[in-house]
C-alpha atoms as a PDB file:
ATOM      1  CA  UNK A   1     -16.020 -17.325  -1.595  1.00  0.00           C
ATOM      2  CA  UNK A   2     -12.744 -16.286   0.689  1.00  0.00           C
ATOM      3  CA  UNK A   3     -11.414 -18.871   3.052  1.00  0.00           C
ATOM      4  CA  UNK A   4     -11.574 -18.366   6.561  1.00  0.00           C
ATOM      5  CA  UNK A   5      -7.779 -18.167   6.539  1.00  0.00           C
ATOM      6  CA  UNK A   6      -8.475 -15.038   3.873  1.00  0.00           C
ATOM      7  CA  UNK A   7     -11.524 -13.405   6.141  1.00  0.00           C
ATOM      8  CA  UNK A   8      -9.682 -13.196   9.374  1.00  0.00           C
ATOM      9  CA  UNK A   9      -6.487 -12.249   8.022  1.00  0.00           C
ATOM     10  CA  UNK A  10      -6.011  -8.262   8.185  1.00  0.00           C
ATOM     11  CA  UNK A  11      -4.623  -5.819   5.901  1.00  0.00           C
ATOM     12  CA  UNK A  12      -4.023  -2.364   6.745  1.00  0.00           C
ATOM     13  CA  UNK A  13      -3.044   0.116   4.007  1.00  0.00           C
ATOM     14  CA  UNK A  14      -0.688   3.177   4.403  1.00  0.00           C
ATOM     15  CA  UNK A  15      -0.980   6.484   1.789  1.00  0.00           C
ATOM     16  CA  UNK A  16       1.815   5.950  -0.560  1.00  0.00           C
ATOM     17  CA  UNK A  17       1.071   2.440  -2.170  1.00  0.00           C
ATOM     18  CA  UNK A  18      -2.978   3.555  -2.497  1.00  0.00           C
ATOM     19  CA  UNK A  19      -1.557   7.086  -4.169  1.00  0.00           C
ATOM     20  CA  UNK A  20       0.240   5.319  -7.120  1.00  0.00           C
ATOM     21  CA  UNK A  21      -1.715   2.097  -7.507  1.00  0.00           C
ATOM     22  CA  UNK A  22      -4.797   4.991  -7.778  1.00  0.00           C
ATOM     23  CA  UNK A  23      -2.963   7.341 -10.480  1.00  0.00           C
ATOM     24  CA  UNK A  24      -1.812   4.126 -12.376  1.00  0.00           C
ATOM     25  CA  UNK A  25      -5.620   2.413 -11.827  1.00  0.00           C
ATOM     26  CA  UNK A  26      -4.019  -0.398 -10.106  1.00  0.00           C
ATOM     27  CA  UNK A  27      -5.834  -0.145  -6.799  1.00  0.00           C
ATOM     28  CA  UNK A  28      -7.444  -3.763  -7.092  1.00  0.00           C
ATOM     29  CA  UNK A  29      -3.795  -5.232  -7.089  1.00  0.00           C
ATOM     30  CA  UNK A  30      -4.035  -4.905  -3.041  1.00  0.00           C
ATOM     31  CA  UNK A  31      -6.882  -7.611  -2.812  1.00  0.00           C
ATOM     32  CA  UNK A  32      -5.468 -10.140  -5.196  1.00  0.00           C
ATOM     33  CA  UNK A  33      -1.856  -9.395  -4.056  1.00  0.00           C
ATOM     34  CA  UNK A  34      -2.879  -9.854  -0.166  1.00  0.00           C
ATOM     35  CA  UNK A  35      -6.456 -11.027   0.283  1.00  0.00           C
ATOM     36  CA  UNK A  36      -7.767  -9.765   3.579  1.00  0.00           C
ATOM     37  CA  UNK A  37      -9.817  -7.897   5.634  1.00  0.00           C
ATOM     38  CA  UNK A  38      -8.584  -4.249   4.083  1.00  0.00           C
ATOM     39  CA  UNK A  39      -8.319  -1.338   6.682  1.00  0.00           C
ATOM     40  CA  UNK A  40      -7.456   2.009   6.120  1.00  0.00           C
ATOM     41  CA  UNK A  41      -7.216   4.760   8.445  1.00  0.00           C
ATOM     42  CA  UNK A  42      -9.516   7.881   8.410  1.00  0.00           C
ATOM     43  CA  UNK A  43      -6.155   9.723   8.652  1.00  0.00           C
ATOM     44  CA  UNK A  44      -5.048   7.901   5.757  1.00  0.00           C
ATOM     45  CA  UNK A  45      -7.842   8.920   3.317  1.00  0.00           C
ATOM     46  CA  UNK A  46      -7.743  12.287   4.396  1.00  0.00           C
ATOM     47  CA  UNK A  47      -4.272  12.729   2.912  1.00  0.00           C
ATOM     48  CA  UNK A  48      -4.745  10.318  -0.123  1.00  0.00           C
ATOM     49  CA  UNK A  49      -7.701  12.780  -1.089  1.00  0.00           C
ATOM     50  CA  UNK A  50      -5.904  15.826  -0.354  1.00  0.00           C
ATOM     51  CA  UNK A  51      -6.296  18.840  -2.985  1.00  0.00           C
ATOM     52  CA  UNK A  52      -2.920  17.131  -4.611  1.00  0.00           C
ATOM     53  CA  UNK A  53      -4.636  14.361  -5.876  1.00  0.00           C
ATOM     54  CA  UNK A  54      -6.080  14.337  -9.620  1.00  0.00           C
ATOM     55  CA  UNK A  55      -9.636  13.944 -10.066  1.00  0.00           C
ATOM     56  CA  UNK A  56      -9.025  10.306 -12.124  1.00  0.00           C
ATOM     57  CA  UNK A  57      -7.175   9.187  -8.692  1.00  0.00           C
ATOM     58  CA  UNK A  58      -9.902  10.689  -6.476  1.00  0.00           C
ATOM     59  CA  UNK A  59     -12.441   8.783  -8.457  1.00  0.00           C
ATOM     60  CA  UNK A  60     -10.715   5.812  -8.510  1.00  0.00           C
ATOM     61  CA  UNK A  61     -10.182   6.422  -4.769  1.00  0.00           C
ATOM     62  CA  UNK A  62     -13.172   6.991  -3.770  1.00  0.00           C
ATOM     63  CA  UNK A  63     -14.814   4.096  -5.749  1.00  0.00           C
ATOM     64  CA  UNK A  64     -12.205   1.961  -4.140  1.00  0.00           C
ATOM     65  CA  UNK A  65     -12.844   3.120  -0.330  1.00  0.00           C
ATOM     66  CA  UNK A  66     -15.994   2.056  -0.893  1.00  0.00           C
ATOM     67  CA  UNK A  67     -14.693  -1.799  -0.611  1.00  0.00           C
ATOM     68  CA  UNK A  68     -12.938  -1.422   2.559  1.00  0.00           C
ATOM     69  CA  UNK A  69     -13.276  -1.046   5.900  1.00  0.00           C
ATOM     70  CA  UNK A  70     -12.539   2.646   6.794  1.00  0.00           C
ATOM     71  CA  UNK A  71     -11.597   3.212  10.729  1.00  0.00           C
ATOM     72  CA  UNK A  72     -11.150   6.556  12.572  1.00  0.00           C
ATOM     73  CA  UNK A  73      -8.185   5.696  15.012  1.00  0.00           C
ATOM     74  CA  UNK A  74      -5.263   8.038  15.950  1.00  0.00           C
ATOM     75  CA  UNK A  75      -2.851   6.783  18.185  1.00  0.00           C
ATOM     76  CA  UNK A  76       0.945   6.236  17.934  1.00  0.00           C
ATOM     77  CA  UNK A  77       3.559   3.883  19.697  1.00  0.00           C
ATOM     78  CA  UNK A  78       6.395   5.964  20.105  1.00  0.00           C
ATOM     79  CA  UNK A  79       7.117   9.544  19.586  1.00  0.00           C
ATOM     80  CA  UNK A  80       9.105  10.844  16.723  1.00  0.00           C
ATOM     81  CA  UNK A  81       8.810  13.520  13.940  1.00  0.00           C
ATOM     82  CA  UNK A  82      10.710  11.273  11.494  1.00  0.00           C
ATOM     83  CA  UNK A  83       6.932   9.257  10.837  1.00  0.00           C
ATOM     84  CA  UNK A  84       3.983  11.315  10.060  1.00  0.00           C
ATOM     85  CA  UNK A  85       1.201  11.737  12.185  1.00  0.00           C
ATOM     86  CA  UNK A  86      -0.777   8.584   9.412  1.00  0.00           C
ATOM     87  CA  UNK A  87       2.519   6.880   9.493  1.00  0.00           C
ATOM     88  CA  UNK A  88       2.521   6.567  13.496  1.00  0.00           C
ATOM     89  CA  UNK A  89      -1.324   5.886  13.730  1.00  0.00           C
ATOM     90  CA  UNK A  90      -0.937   3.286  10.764  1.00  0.00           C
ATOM     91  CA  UNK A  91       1.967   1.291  12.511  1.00  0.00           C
ATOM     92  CA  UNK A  92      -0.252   1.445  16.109  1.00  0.00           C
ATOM     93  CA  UNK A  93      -3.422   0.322  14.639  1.00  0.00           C
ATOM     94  CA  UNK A  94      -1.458  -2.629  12.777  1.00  0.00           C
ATOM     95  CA  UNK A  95       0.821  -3.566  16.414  1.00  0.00           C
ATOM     96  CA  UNK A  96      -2.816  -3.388  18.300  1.00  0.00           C
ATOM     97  CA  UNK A  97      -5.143  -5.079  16.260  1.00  0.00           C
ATOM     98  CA  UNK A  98      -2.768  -7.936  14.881  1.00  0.00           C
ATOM     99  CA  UNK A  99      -2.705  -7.118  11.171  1.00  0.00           C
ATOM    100  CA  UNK A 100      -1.015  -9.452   9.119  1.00  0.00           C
ATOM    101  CA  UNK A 101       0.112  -7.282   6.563  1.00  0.00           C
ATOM    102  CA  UNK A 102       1.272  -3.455   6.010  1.00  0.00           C
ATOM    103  CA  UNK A 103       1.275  -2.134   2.759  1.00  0.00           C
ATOM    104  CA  UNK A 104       3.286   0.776   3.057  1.00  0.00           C
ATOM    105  CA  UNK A 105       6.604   2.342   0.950  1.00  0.00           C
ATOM    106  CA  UNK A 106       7.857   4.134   4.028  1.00  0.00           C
ATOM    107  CA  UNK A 107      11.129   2.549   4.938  1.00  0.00           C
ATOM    108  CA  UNK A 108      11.339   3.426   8.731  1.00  0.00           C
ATOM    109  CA  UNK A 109       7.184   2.533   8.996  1.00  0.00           C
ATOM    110  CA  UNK A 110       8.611  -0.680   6.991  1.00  0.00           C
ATOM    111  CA  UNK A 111      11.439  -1.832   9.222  1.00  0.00           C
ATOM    112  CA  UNK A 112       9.407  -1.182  12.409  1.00  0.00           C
ATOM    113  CA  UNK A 113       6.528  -3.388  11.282  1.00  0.00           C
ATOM    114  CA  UNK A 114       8.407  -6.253  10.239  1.00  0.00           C
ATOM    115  CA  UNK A 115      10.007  -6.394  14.010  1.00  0.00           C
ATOM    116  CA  UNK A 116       6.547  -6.538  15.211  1.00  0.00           C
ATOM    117  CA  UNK A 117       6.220  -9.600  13.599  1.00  0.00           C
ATOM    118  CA  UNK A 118       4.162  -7.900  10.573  1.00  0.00           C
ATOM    119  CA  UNK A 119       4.546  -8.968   7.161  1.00  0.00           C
ATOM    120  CA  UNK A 120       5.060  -5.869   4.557  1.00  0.00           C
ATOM    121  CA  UNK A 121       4.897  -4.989   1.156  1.00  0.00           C
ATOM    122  CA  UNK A 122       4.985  -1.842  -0.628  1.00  0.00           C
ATOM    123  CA  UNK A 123       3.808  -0.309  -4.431  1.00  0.00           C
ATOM    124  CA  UNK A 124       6.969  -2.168  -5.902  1.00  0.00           C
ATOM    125  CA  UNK A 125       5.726  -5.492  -4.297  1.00  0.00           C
ATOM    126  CA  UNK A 126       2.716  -5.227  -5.411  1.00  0.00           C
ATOM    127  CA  UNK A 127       3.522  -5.082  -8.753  1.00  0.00           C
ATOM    128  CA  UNK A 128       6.081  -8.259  -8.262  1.00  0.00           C
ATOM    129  CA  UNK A 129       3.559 -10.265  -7.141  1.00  0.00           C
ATOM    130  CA  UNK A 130       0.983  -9.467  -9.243  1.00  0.00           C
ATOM    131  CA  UNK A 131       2.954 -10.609 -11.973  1.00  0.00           C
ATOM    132  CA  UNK A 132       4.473 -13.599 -10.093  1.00  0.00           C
ATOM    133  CA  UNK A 133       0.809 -14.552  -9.392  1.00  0.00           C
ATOM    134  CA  UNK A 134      -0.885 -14.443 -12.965  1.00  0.00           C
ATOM    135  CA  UNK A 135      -2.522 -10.936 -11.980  1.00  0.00           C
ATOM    136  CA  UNK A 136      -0.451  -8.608 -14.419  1.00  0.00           C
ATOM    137  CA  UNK A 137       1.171  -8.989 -17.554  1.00  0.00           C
ATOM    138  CA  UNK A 138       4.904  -8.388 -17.334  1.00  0.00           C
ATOM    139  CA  UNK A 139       4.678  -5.564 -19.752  1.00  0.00           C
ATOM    140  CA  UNK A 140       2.110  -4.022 -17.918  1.00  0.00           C
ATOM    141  CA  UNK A 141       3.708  -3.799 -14.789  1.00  0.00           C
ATOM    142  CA  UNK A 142       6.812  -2.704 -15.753  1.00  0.00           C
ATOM    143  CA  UNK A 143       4.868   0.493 -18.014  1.00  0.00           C
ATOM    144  CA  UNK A 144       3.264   0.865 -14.677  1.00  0.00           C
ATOM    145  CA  UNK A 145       6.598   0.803 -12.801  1.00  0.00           C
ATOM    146  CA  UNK A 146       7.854   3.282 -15.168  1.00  0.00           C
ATOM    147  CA  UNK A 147       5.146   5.948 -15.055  1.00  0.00           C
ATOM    148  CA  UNK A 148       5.170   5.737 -11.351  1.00  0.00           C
ATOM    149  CA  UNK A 149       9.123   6.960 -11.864  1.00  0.00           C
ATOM    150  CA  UNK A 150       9.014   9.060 -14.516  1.00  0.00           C
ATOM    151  CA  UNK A 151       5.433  10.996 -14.122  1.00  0.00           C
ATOM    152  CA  UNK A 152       4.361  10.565 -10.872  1.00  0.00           C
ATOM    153  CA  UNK A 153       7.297  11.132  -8.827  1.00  0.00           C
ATOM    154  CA  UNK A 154       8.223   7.753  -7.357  1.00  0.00           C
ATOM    155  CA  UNK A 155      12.056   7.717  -5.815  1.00  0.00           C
ATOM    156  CA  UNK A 156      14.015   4.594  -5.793  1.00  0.00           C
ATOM    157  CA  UNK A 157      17.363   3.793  -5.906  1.00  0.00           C
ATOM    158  CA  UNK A 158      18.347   2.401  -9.404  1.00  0.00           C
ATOM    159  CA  UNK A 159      20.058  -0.835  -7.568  1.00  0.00           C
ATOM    160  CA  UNK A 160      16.424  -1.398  -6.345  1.00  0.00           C
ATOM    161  CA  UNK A 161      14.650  -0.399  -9.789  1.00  0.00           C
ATOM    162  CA  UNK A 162      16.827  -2.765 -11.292  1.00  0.00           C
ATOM    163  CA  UNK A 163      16.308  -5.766  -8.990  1.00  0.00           C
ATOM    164  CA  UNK A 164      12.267  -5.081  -9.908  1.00  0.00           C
ATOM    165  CA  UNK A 165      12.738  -4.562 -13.561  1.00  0.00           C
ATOM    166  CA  UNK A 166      14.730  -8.096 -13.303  1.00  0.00           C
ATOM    167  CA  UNK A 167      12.042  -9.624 -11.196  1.00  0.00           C
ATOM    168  CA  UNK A 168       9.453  -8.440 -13.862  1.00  0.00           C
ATOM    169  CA  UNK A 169      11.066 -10.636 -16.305  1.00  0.00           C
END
């Protein structure tokens, strides 16, 4: 049974993070990474099921969605065509309602939520943790790292892939 600390503590989830834990079948990492109430925007699954995605990750996606809490909200804090339209409605829904965490890759959508006093983690933190925390083999994680690089188009620096890798150890 979750704590109450656990229940009340929100999670809202941004497109990029659910894309590659979905191609790499990783999307139960989220829960055990950052146990919450999970939120993700209507906006948000409309462009994680987009025609782009492979049927494997739409399955997975879908099956997935059906363990969260799925909210139709459009708003945005600030104007700017640097975030996207899910990007800007992500980071407002997360300022407004007091989420505790953001998992999200996008850097700006990163740096703006942690001075709102939100904690954030992205794909690559997932996979730390979940290995930190007993969740994921080393190996595993670091096959899953890889395939996220090489095959599905994931761009980090190599300073930063590096620094993971090391972390994995």
């Amino acid at each position: 049974m979750p704590s109450p600390e656990t229940t009340r503590r929100v999670v809202i989830c941004d497109a990029s993070p659910l894309i590659f834990l979905a191609k790499l079948a990783g999307l139960e990492l989220i829960q055990r990474v950052v146990p919450g109430r999970l939120v993700v925007l209507g906006c948000v699954v409309r462009e994680v099921l987009s025609e782009r995605a492979g049927p494997d990750e739409v399955d997975r996606l879908r099956t997935w969605l059906q363990s969260v809490e799925v909210i139709e909200y459009e708003d945005s804090l600030f104007p700017t065509s640097v975030l996207s339209q899910s990007d800007r409605s992500t980071l407002a829904w997360a300022v407004n309602h007091s989420a505790a965490w953001l998992v999200a890759d996008e850097r700006l959508l990163r740096r703006v939520a942690r001075q709102r006093g939100i904690h954030v983690i992205g794909f690559c933190g997932i996979l730390v943790k979940a290995v930190e925390r007993g969740h994921l083999p080393a190996r595993e994680a670091r096959a899953m790292l890889d395939a996220a690089v090489d095959q599905h188009g994931l761009r980090i620096s190599v300073a930063l892939y590096r620094r993971i890798v090391e972390a994995l150890v």
